[in-house]
Protein backbone atom coordinates (compact mmCIF):
# COMPACT_ATOMS: atom_id res chain seq x y z
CA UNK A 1 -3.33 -48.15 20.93
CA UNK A 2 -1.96 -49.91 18.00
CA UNK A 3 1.34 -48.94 16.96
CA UNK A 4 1.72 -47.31 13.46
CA UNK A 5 4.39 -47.01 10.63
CA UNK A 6 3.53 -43.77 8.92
CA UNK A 7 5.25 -42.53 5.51
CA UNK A 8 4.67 -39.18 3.63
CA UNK A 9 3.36 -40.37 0.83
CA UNK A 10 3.38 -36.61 -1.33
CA UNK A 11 3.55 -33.31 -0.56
CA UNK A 12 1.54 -30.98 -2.97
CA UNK A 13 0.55 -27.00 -3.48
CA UNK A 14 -2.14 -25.84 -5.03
CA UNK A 15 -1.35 -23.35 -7.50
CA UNK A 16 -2.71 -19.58 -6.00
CA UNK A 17 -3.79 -16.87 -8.35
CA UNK A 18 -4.15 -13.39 -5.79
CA UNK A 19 -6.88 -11.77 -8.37
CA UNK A 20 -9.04 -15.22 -8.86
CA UNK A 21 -12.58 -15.27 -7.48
CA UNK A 22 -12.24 -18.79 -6.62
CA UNK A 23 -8.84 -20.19 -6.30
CA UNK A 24 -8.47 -21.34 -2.49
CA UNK A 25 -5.20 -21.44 -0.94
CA UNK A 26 -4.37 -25.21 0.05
CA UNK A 27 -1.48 -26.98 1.21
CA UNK A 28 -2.19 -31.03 1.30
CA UNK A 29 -0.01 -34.13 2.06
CA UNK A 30 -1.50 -37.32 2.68
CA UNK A 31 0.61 -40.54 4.74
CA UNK A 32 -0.11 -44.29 4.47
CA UNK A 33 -0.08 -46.54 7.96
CA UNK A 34 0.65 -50.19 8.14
CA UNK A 35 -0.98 -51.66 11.00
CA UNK A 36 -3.78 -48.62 11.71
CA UNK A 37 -7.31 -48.30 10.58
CA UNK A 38 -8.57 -45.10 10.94
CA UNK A 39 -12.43 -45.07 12.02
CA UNK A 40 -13.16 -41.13 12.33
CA UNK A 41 -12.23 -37.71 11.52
CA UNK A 42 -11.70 -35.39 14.25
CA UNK A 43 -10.89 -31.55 13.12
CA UNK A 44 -7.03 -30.24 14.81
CA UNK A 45 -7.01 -26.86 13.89
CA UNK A 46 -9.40 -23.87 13.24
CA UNK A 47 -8.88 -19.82 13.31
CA UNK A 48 -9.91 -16.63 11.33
CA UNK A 49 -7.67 -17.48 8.95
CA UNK A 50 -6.99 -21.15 8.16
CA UNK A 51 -9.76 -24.11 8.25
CA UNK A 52 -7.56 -27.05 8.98
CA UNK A 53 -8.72 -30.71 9.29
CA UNK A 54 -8.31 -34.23 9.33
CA UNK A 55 -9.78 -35.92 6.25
CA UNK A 56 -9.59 -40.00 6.52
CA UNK A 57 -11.32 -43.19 4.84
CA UNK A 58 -12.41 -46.38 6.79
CA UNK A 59 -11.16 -49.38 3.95
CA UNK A 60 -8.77 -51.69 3.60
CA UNK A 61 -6.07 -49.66 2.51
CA UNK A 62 -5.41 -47.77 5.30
CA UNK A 63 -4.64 -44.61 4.44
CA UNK A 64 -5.81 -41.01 5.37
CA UNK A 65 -4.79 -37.67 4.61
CA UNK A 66 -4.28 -34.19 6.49
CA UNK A 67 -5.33 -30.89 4.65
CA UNK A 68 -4.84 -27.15 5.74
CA UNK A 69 -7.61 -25.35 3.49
CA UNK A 70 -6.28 -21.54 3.66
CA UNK A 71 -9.29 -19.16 3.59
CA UNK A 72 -9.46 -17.41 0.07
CA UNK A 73 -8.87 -13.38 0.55
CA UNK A 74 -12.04 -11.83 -0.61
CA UNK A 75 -11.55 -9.69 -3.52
CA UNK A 76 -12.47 -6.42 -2.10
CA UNK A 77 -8.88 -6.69 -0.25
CA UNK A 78 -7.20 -7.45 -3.80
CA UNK A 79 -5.04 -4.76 -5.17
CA UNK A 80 -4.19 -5.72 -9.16
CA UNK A 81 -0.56 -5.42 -8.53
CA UNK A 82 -0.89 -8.32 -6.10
CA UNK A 83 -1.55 -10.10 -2.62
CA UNK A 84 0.55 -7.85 -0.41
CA UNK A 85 -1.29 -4.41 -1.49
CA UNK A 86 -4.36 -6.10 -0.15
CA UNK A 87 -4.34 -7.40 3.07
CA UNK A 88 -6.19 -4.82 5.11
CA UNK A 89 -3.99 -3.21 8.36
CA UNK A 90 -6.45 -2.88 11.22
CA UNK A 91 -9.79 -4.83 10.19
CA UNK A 92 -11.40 -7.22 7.88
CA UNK A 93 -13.88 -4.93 7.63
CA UNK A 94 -12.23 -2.19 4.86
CA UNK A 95 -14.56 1.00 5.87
CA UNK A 96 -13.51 0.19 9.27
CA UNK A 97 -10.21 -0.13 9.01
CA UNK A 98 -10.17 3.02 6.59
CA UNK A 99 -11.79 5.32 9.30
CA UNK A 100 -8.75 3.69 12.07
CA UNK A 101 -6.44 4.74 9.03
CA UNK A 102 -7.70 7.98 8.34
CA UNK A 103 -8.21 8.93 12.57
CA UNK A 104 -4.51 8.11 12.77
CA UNK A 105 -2.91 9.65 9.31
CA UNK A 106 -5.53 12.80 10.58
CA UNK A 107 -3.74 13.00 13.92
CA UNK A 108 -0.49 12.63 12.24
CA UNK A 109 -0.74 15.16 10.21
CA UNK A 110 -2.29 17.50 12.42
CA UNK A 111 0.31 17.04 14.95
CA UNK A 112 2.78 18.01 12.15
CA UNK A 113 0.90 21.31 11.64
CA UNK A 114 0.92 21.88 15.25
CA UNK A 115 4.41 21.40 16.09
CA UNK A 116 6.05 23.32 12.83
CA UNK A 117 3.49 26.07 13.69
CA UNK A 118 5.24 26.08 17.22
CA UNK A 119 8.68 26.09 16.06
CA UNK A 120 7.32 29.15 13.99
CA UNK A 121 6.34 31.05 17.33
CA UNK A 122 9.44 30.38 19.01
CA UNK A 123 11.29 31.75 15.68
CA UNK A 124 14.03 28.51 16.15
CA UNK A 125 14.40 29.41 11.98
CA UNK A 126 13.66 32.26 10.03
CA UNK A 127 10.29 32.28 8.68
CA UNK A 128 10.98 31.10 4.69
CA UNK A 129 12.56 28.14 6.51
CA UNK A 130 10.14 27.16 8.55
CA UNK A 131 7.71 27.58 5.58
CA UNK A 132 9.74 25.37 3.23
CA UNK A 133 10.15 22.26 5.75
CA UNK A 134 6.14 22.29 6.30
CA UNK A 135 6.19 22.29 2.65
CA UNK A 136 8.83 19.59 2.52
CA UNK A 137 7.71 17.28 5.52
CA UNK A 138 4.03 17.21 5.30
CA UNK A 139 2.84 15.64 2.05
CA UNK A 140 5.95 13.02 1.90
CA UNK A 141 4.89 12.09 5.71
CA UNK A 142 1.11 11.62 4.67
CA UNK A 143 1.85 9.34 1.74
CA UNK A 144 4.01 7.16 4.07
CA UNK A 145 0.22 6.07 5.98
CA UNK A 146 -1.06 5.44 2.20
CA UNK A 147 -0.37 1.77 2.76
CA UNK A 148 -2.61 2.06 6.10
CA UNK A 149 -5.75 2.50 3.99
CA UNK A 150 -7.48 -0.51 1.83
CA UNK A 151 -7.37 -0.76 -1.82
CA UNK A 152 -10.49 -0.02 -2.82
CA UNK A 153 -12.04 3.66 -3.59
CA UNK A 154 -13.26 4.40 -0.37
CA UNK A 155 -9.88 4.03 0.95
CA UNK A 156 -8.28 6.45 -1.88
CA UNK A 157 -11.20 8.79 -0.76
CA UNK A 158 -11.32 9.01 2.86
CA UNK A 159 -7.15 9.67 2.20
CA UNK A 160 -8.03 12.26 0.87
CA UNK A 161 -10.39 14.08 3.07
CA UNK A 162 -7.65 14.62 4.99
CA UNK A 163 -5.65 17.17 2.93
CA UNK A 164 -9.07 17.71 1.99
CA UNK A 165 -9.93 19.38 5.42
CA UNK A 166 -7.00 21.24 4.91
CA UNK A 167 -8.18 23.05 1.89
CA UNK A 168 -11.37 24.02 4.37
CA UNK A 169 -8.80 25.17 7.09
CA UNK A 170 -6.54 27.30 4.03
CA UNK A 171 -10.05 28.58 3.59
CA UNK A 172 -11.16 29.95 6.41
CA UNK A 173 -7.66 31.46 7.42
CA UNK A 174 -7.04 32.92 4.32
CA UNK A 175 -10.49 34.56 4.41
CA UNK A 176 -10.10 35.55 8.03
CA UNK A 177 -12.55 33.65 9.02
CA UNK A 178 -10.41 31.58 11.35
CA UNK A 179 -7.85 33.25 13.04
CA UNK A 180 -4.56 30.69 13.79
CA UNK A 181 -1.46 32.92 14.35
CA UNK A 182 0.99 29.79 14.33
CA UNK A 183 0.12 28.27 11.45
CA UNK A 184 -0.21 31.45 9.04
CA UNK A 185 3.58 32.19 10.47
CA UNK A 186 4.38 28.89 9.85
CA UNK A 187 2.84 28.32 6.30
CA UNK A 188 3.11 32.38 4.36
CA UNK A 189 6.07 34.09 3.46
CA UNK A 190 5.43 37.24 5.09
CA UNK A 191 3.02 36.15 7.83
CA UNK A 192 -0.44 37.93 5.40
CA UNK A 193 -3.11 35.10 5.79
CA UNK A 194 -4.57 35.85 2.33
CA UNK A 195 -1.67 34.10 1.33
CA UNK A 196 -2.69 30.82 1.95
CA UNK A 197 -5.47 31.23 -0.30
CA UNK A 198 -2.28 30.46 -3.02
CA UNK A 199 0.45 28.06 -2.51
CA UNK A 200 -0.85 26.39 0.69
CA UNK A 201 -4.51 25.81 -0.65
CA UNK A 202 -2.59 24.37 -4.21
CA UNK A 203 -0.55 22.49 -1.81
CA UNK A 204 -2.93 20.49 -0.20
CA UNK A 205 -5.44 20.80 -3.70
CA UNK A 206 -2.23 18.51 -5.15
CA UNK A 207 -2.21 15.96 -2.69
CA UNK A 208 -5.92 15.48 -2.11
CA UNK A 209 -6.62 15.01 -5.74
CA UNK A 210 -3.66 12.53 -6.26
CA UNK A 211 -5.37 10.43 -3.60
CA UNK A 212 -8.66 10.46 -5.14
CA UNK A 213 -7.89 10.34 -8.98
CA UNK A 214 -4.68 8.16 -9.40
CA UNK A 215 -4.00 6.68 -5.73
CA UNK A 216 -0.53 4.49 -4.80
CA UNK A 217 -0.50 2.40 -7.87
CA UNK A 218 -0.14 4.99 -9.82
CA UNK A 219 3.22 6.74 -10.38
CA UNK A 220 1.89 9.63 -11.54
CA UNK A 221 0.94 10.49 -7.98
CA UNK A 222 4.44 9.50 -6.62
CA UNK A 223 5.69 11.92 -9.06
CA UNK A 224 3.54 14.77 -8.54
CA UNK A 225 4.26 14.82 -4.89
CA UNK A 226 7.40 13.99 -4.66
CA UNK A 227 8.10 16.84 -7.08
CA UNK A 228 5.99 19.35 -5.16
CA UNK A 229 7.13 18.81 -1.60
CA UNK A 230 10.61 17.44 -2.08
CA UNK A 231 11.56 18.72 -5.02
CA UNK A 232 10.00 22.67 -4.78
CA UNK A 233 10.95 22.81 -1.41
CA UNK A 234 14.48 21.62 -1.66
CA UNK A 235 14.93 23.67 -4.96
CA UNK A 236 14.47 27.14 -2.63
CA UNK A 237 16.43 26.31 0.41
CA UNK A 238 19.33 25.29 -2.12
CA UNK A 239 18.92 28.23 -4.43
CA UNK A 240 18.57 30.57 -1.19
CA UNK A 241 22.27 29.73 0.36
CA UNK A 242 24.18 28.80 -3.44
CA UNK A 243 21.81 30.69 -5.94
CA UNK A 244 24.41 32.56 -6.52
CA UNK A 245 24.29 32.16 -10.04
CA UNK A 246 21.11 33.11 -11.92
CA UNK A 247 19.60 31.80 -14.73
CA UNK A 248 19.61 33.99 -17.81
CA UNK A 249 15.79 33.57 -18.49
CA UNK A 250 14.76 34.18 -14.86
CA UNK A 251 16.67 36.41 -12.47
CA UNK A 252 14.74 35.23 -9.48
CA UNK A 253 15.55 31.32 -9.95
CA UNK A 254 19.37 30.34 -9.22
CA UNK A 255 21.07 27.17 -11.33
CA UNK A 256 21.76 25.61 -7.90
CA UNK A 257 18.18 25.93 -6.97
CA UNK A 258 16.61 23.65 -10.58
CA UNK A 259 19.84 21.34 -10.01
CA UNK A 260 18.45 20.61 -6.40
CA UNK A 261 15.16 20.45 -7.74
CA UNK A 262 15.47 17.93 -10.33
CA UNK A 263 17.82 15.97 -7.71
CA UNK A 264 15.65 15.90 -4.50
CA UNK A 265 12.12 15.36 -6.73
CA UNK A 266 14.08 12.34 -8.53
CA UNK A 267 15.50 10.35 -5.12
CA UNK A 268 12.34 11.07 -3.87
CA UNK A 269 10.13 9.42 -6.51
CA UNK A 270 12.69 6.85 -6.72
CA UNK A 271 12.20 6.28 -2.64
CA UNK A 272 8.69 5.77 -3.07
CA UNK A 273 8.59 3.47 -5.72
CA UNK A 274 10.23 1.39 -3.98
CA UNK A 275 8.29 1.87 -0.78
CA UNK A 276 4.94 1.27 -2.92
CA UNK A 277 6.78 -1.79 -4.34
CA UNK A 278 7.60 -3.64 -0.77
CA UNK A 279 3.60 -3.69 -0.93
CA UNK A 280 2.83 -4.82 -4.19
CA UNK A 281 1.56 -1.32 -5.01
CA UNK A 282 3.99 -0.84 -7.77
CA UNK A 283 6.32 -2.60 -9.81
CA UNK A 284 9.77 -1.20 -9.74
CA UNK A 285 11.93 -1.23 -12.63
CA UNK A 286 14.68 0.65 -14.22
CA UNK A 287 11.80 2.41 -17.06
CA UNK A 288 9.99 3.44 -14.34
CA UNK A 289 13.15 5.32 -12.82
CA UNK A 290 14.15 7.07 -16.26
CA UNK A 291 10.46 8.21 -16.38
CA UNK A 292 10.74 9.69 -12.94
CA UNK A 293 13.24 11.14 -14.02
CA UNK A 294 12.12 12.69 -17.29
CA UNK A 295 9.19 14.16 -14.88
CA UNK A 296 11.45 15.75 -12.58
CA UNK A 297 13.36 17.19 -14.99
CA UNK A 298 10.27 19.05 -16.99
CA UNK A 299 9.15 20.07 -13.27
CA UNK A 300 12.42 21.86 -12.74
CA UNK A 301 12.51 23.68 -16.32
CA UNK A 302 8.86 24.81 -15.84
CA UNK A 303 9.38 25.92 -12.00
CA UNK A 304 12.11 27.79 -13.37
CA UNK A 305 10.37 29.77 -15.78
CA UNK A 306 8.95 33.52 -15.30
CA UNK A 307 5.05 31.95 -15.30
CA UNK A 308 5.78 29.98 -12.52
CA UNK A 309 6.51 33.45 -10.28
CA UNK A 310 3.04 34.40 -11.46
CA UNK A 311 0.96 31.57 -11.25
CA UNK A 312 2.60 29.46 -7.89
CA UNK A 313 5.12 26.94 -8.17
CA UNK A 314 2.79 24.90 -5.94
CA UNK A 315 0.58 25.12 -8.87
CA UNK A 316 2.63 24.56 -12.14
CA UNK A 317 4.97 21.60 -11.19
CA UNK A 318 2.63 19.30 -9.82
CA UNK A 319 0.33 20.32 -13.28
CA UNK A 320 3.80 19.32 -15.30
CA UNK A 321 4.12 16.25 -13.16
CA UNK A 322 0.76 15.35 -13.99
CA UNK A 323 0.98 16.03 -17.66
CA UNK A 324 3.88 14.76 -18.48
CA UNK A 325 3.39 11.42 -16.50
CA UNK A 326 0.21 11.01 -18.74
CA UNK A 327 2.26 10.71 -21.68
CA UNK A 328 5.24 8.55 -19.97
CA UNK A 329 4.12 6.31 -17.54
């Protein structure tokens, strides 16, 4: 074989749009030889993923190039905030990679039920407690598999079937339909299963409806359930031990209570946007933050107020989050 005396020549990129139809992802360099004429093209590299190739002339200049052609990402894996939000977890294929993601947020969740239900039974913490860190964990756990599911609507709607299942399963226990000793003790305040016919059938209402209507690029969502689970729930555990002091339009609500509130739903919402943002879901900025925190804030003063013991917490504040995140974000 002839000896050769290669030199890079260039090395460009092609520029990549993430929401084009048609822009293809290619790298390409091409080197000049000396003393080598090039007579074929053999391909070096092929996969799922990247078409690579050798791409050479036969004249008298001797030259030939090398191109890596990266496969465009079809748009159906495309989130608008960018690349990252798109690339499917478990399969090309988005419907089947949704069901994988929806078997495995399903189990998680379920598995959550089940083992707060038997901390319940064993009566490890008294029974408000328990409720409140069901109500804390659950819906902040489930939005951690969001990312698991494609971009597209039938991801945001098989994510929700599963709270959605859960509204069938508040249901049918509330009703006494279906009898499940562990997880009325586990989810009611005084252990009466037509009470999960309120709060816990708003609960999971909240969270299947953020899935379907605004999904993770929207912070409306982050806000709603950040508010509900971490905010609510933190707001009556605090207000419980240090409520000591009342407010003067509400006996029943403590000022160490709406200070916890308006705390834990605003680190919360802040945690998740930037969660979201690691995959291109959202776009993190200081405005967003002061919005969150406008929302959280409005969530507290309403949960606070004498309707809120009438209606259900679990009701009103995610309603406020909702509203007022129309209007700010």
């Amino acid at each position: 074989m002839a000896a050769a005396n290669i030199t890079v020549t260039y090395l460009s990129f092609s520029t990549v749009n993430p929401n084009s139809h048609s822009d293809l992802r290619q790298i390409s360099f091409s080197v000049t030889t000396s003393r080598a004429t090039v007579t074929n093209t053999t391909p070096f590299f092929a996969s799922s993923s990247v078409i690579g190739g050798c791409f050479c002339n036969n004249n008298n200049n001797n030259s030939f190039s090398f191109g890596f052609q990266y496969r465009r990402i079809p748009l159906k894996f495309r989130s608008a905030r960018g690349p990252a939000a798109a690339l499917p977890m478990f399969s090309e294929d988005p419907v089947v990679g949704d069901v994988v993601a929806a078997a495995l947020s399903g189990g998680i969740a379920l598995s959550m039920l089940r083992f707060w239900g038997e901390i319940a039974k064993m009566g490890l913490f008294e029974q408000k407690l328990n409720r409140k860190l069901v109500h804390i964990s659950i819906g902040l756990v489930f939005m951690l598999c969001w990312p698991m599911f494609s971009s597209g609507s039938h991801g945001a709607i098989l994510a929700a079937l599963i709270p959605g299942v859960n509204i069938i399963k508040m249901l049918l226990l509330g009703l006494g339909v279906w009898k499940d000793e562990a997880t009325v003790k586990s989810m009611s305040r005084f252990g009466d299963h037509r009470e999960l016919l309120k709060g816990p059938l708003y609960y999971a209402t909240t969270i299947s409806l953020a899935c379907a209507i605004y999904w993770r690029t929207s912070p409306i969502a982050i806000a709603a359930i950040c508010n509900l689970c971490a905010g609510d729930g933190l707001a009556d555990i605090v207000g419980r031990r240090f409520g000591s002091q009342k407010l003067p339009y509400n006996r029943n609500k403590s000022i160490a209570g709406s200070i916890a509130m308006v705390v834990a739903g605003f680190l919360a919402s802040i945690g998740y946007m930037h969660y979201f943002s690691t995959f291109g879901y959202v776009e993190e900025s200081w405005q967003m933050v002061y919005r969150f925190f406008v929302v959280s804030l409005a969530a507290a003063l309403v949960e606070s107020h004498p309707i809120s013991t009438e209606l259900d917490d679990n009701l009103t504040v995610p309603l406020t989050a909702v509203l007022v995140g129309s209007f700010i974000f």
